[in-house]
Protein backbone atom coordinates (compact mmCIF):
# COMPACT_ATOMS: atom_id res chain seq x y z
CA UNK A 1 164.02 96.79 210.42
CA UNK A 2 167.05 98.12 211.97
CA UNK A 3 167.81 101.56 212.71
CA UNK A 4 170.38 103.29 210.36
CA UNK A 5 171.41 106.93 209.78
CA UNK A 6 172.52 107.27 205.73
CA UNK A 7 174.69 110.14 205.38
CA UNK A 8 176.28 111.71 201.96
CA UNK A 9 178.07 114.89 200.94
CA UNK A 10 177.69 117.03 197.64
CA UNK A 11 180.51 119.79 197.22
CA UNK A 12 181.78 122.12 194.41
CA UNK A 13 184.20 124.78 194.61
CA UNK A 14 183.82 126.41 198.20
CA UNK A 15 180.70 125.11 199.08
CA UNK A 16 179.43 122.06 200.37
CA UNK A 17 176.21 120.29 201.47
CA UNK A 18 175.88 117.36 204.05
CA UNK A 19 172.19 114.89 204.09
CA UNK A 20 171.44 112.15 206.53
CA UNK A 21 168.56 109.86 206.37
CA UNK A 22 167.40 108.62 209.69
CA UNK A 23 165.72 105.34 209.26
CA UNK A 24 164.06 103.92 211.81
CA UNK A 25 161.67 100.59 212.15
CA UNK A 26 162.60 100.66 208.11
CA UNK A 27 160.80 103.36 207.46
CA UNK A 28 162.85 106.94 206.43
CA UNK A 29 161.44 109.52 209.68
CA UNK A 30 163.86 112.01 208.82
CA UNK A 31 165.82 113.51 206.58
CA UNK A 32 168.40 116.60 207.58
CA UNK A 33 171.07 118.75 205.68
CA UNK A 34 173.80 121.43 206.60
CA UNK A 35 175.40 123.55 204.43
CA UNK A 36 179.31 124.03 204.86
CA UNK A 37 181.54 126.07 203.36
CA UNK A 38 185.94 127.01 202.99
CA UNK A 39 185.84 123.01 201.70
CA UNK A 40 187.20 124.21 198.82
CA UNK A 41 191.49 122.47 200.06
CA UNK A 42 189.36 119.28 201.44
CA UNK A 43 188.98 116.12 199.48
CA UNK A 44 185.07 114.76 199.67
CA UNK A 45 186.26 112.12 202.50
CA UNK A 46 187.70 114.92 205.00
CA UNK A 47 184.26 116.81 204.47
CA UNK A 48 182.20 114.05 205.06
CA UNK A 49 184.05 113.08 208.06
CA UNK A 50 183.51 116.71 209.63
CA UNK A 51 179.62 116.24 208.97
CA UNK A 52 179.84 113.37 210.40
CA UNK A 53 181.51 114.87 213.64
CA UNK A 54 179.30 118.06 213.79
CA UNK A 55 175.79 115.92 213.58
CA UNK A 56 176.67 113.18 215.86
CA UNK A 57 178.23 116.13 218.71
CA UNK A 58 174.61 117.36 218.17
CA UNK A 59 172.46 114.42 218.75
CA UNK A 60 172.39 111.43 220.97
CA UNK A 61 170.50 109.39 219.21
CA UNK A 62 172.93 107.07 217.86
CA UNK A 63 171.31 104.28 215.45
CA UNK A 64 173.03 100.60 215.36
CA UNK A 65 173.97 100.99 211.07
CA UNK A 66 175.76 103.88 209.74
CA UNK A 67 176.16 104.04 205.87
CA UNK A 68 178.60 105.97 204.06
CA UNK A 69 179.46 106.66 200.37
CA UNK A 70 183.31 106.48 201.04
CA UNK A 71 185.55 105.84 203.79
CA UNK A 72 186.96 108.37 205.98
CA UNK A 73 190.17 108.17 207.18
CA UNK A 74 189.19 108.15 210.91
CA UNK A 75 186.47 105.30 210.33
CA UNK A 76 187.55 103.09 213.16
CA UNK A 77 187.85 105.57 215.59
CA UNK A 78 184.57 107.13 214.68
CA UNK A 79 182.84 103.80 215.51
CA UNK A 80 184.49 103.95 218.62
CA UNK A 81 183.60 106.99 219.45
CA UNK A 82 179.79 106.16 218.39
CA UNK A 83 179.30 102.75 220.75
CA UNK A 84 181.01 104.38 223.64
CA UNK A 85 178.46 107.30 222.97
CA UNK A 86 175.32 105.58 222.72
CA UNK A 87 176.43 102.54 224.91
CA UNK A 88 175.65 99.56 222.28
CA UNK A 89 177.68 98.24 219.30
CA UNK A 90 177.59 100.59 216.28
CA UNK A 91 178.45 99.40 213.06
CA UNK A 92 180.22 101.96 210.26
CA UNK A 93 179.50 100.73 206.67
CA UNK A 94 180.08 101.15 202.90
CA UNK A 95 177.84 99.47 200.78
CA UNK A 96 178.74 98.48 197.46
CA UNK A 97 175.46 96.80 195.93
CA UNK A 98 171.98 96.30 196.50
CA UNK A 99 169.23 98.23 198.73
CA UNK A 100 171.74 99.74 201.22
CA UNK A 101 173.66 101.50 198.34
CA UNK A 102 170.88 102.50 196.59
CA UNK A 103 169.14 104.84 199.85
CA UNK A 104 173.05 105.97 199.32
CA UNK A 105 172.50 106.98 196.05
CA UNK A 106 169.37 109.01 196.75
CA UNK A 107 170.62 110.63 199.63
CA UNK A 108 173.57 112.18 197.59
CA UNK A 109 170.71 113.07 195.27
CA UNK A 110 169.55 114.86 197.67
CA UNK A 111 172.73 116.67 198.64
CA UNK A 112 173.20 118.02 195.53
CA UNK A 113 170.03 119.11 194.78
CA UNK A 114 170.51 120.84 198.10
CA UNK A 115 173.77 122.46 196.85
CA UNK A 116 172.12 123.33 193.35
CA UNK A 117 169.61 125.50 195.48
CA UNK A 118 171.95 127.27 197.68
CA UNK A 119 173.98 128.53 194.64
CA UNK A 120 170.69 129.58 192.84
CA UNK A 121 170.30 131.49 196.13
CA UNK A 122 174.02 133.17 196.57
CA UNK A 123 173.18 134.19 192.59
CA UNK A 124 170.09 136.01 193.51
CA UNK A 125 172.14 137.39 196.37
CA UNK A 126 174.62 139.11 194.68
CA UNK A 127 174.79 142.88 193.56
CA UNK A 128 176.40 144.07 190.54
CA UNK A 129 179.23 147.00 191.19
CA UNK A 130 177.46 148.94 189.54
CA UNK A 131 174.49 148.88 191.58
CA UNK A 132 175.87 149.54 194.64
CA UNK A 133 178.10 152.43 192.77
CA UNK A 134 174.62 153.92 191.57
CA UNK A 135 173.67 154.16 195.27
CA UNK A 136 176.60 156.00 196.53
CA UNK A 137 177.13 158.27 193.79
CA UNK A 138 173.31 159.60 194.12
CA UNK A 139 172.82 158.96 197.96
CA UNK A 140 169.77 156.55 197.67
CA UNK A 141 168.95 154.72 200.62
CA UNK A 142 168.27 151.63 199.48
CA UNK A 143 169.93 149.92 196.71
CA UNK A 144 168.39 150.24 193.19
CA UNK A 145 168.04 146.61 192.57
CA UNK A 146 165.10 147.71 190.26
CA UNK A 147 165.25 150.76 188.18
CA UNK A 148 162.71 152.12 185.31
CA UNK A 149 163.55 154.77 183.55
CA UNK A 150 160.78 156.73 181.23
CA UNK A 151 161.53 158.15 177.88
CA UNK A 152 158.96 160.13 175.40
CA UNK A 153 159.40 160.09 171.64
CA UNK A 154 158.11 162.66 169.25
CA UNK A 155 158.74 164.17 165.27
CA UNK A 156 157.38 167.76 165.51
CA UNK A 157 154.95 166.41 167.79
CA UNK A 158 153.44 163.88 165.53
CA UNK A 159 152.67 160.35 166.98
CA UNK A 160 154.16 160.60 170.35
CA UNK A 161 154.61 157.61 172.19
CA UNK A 162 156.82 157.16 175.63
CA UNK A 163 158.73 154.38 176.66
CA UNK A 164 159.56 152.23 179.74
CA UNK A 165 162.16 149.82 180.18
CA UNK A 166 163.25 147.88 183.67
CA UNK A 167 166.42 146.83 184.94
CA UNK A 168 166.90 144.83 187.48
CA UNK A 169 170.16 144.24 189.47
CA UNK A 170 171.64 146.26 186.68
CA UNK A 171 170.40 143.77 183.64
CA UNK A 172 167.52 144.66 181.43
CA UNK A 173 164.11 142.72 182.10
CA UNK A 174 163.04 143.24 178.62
CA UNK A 175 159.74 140.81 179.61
CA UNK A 176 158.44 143.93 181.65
CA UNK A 177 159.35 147.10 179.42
CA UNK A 178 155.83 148.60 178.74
CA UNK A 179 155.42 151.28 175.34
CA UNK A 180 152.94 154.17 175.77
CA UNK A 181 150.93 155.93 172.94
CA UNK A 182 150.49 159.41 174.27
CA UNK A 183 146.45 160.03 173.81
CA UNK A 184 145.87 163.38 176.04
CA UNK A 185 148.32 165.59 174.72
CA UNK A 186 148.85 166.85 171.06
CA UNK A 187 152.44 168.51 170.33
CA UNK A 188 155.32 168.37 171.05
CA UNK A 189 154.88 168.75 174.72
CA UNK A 190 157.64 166.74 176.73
CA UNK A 191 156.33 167.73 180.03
CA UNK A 192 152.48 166.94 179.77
CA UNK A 193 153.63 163.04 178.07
CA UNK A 194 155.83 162.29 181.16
CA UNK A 195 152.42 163.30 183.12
CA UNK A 196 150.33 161.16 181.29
CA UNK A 197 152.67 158.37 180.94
CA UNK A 198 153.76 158.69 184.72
CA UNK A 199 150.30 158.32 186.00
CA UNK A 200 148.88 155.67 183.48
CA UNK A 201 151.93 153.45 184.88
CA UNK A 202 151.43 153.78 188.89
CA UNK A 203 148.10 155.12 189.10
CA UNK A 204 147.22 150.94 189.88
CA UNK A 205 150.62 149.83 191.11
CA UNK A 206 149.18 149.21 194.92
CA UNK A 207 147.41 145.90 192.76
CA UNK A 208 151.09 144.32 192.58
CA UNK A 209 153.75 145.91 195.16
CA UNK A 210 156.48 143.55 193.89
CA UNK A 211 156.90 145.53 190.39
CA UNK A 212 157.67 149.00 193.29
CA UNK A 213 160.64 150.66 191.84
CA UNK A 214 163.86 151.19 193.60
CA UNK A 215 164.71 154.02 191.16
CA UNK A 216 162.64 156.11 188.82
CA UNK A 217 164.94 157.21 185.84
CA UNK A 218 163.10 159.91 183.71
CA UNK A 219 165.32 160.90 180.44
CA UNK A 220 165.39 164.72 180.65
CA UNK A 221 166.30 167.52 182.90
CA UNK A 222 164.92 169.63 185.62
CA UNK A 223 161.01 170.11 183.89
CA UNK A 224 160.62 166.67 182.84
CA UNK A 225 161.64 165.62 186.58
CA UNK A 226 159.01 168.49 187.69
CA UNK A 227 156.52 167.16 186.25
CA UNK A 228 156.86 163.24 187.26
CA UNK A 229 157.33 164.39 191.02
CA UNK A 230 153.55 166.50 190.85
CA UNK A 231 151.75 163.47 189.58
CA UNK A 232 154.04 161.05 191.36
CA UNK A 233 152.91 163.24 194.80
CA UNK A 234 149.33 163.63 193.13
CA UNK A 235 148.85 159.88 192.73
CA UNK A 236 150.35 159.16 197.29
CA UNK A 237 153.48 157.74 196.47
CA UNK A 238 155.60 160.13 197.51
CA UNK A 239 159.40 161.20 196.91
CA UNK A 240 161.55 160.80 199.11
CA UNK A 241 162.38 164.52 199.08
CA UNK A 242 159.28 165.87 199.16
CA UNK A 243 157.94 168.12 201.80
CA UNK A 244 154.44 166.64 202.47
CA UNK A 245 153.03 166.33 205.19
CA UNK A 246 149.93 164.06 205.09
CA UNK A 247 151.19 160.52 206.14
CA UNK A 248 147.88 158.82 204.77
CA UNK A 249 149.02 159.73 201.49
CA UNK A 250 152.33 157.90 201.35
CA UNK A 251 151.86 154.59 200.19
CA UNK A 252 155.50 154.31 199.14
CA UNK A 253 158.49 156.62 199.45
CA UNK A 254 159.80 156.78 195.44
CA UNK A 255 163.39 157.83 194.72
CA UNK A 256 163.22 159.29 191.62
CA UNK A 257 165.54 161.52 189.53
CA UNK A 258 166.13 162.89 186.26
CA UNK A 259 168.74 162.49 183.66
CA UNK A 260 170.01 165.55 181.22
CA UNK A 261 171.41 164.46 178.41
CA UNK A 262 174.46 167.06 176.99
CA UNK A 263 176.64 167.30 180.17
CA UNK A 264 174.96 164.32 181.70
CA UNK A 265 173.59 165.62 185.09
CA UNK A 266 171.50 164.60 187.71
CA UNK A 267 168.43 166.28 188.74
CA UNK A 268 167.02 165.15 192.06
CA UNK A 269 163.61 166.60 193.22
CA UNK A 270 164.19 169.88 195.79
CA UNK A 271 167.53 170.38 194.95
CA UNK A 272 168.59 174.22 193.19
CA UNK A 273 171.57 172.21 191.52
CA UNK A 274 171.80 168.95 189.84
CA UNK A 275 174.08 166.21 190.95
CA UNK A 276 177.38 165.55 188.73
CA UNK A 277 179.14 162.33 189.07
CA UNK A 278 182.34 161.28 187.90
CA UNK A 279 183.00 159.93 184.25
CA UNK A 280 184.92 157.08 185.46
CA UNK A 281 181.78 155.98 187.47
CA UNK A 282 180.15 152.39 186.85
CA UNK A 283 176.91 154.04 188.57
CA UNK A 284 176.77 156.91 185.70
CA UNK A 285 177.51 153.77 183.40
CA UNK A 286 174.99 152.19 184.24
CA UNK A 287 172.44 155.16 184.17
CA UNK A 288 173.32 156.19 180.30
CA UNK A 289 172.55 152.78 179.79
CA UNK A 290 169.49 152.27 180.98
CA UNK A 291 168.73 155.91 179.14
CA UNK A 292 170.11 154.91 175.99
CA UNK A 293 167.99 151.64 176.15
CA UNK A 294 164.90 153.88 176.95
CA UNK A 295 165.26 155.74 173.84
CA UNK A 296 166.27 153.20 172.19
CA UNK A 297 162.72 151.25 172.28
CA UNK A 298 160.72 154.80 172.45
CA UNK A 299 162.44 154.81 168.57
CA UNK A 300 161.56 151.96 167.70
CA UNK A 301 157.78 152.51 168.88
CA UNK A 302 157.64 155.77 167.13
CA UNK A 303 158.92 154.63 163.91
CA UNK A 304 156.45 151.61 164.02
CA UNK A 305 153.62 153.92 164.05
CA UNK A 306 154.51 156.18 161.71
CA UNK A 307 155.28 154.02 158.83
CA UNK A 308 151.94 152.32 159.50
CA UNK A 309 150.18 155.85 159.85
CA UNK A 310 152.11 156.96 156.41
CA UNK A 311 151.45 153.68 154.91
CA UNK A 312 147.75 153.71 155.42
CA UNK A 313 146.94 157.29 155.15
CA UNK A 314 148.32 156.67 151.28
CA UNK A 315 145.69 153.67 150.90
CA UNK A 316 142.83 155.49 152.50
CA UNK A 317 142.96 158.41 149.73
CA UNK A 318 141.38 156.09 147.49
CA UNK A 319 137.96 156.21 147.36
CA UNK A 320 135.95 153.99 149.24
CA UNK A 321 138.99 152.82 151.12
CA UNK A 322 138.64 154.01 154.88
CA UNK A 323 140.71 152.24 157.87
CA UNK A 324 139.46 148.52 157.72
CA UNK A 325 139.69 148.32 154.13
CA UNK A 326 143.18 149.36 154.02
CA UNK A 327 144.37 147.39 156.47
CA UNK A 328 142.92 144.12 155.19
CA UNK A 329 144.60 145.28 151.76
CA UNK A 330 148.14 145.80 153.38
CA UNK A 331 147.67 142.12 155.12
CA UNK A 332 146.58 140.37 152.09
CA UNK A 333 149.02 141.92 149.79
CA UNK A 334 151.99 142.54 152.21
CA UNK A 335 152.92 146.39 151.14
CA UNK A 336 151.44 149.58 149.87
CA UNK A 337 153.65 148.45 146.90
CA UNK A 338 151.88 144.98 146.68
CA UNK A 339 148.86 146.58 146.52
CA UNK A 340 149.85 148.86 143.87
CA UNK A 341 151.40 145.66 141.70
CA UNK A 342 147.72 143.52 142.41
CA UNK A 343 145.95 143.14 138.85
CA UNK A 344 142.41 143.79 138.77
CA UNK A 345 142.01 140.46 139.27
CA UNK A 346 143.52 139.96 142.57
CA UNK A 347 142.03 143.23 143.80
CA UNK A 348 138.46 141.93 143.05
CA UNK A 349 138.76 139.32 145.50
CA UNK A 350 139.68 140.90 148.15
CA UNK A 351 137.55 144.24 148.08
CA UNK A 352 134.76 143.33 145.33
CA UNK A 353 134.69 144.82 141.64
CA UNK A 354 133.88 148.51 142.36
CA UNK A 355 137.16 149.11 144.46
CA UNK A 356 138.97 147.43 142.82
CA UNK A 357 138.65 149.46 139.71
CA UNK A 358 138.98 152.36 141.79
CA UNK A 359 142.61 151.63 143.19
CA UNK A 360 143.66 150.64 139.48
CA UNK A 361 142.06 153.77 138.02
CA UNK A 362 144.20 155.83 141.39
CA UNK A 363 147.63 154.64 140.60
CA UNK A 364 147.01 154.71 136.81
CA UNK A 365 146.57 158.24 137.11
């Protein structure tokens, strides 16, 4: 039952972390840590001896046991210094075996798992160059630490679909890009998709206000941007540049700006000219990215669809063949071209004698 205070140090690199254990009656009441850092020229004894220092010059309630991992160099004195202090005999110790060095042990468990956390912290912490270039090149007033940028894809207005993909602290968050089939407008109509698409993605964002965008990147120039502002000012959350005036209606303040691609300028709502930034620029870097990425997986959408559009328009020519039958055919069989190869035989089992004669007799002829 005697009173103790366990103390052990985790470091790496620069940083370190200190954990005592005050036991008292037997029992562990306590347990604090401090983070230190420069440690980086200090062996472990010389760090453990300044936690040591700082937490006793802080407290005067001095226990009769002190246990250590190591020795410090000053280990006498610092017993010294301890009895005087609290005014009874205070013993300085390094176990080796049994109980006492196991409550060691865990206490430099805890240490490091102390030390894990505050690097997982400084790694959330820090900002890419590029971010922070982004920010100054464009004037935002907060830093873009989350960015999605909109892209619509269309063939002479066949199958459009639009695109959204997320970066955050200037890395892609491919978990939260979202893909749009365009269902209002028909044609090749740039401006009404970025409407549609615009609104179907914040029209509910108030339901989760950690996916708010820093930075809304649309991929086009100064009517594409047009058009996201009205619905973006339509919907409350207003730009940051707009002129309205009705306070109830701004749920957020949105920077958002639009990207031409050929001379690769900046369109920023209000503004009679766009904004051109420097080649050499990580922020402009980092915008074609994100804008390459965009159309990128707006491709890749579009391409999807049509080849399933082409591939079952061809099936659904065939008598008696409409949309369910045709796809049940392309999963059975694999391809248009499996289906084609497919004896009677095989046909008959999947779509029953009738059709099956009748997509022999159509690729026959």
């Amino acid at each position: 039952l005697t009173d103790r205070d366990i103390f052990a140090v985790a470091s790496e690199g620069d940083d370190a972390c200190g954990v005592v254990f005050n036991v008292r009656e037997g029992k562990i009441v306590n347990r604090k840590h401090i983070y230190m850092n420069g440690v980086q020229s200090e062996n472990k004894a010389e760090v453990l001896e300044q936690f040591l220092e700082r937490y006793y010059l802080e407290t005067e309630d001095i226990p009769s046991e002190i246990l250590l991992p190591i020795e410090v160099q000053n280990m006498p004195t610092i017993q010294e210094w301890l009895s005087k202090k609290s005014g009874e005999n205070t013993n300085v110790k390094v176990p080796k075996i049994g109980e006492k060095a196991k409550l060691v042990g865990m206490c430099w468990s805890n240490a490091k798992l102390l030390l894990e956390e505050l690097k997982i912290q400084k790694h959330k912490q820090y900002i890419p160059h590029s971010v922070s270039s982004l920010q100054r090149d464009i004037r935002l007033p907060k830093l873009p630490r989350r960015i999605e940028c909109f892209d619509i894809s269309n063939i002479q207005g066949t199958d459009s679909v639009a695109s959204m993909v997320v970066f955050i602290d200037g890395k892609p968050k491919k978990s939260e890009y979202r893909r749009y089939k365009i269902e209002s407008v028909y044609g090749p109509d740039d401006f009404a998709s970025i409407r549609e698409v615009i609104k179907r993605r914040y029209e509910h964002l108030e339901e989760d206000p950690s996916k708010i965008p820093n930075l809304i990147v649309v991929d086009g120039g100064k009517g594409q941007l047009s058009s996201a502002v009205d619905i973006i000012n339509n919907l409350g959350y207003v730009n940051d540049k707009s002129e309205m005036k009705d306070e109830n209606k701004k749920k957020n303040r949105f920077q958002i700006i639009g990207l031409a691609k050929k001379l690769e300028e900046i369109y920023i709502p209000n503004a009679s000219e766009p904004i051109t930034i420097p080649r050499t620029s990580s922020g402009l870097r980092l915008l074609q990215r994100i804008r390459n990425e965009a159309h990128r997986f707006a491709i890749e959408y579009h391409r999807t669809l049509r080849k399933k559009r082409v591939l079952q328009t061809e099936l659904e020519v065939i008598a008696g063949i409409g949309k369910k039958r045709a796809i049940k055919l392309l999963n059975f069989f694999g391809s248009v071209q499996g289906v084609k190869s497919a004896t009677y035989e095989q046909l008959k089992e999947v779509v029953g004698e009738d059709l099956a004669e009748n997509i022999k007799n159509y690729y026959q002829d």
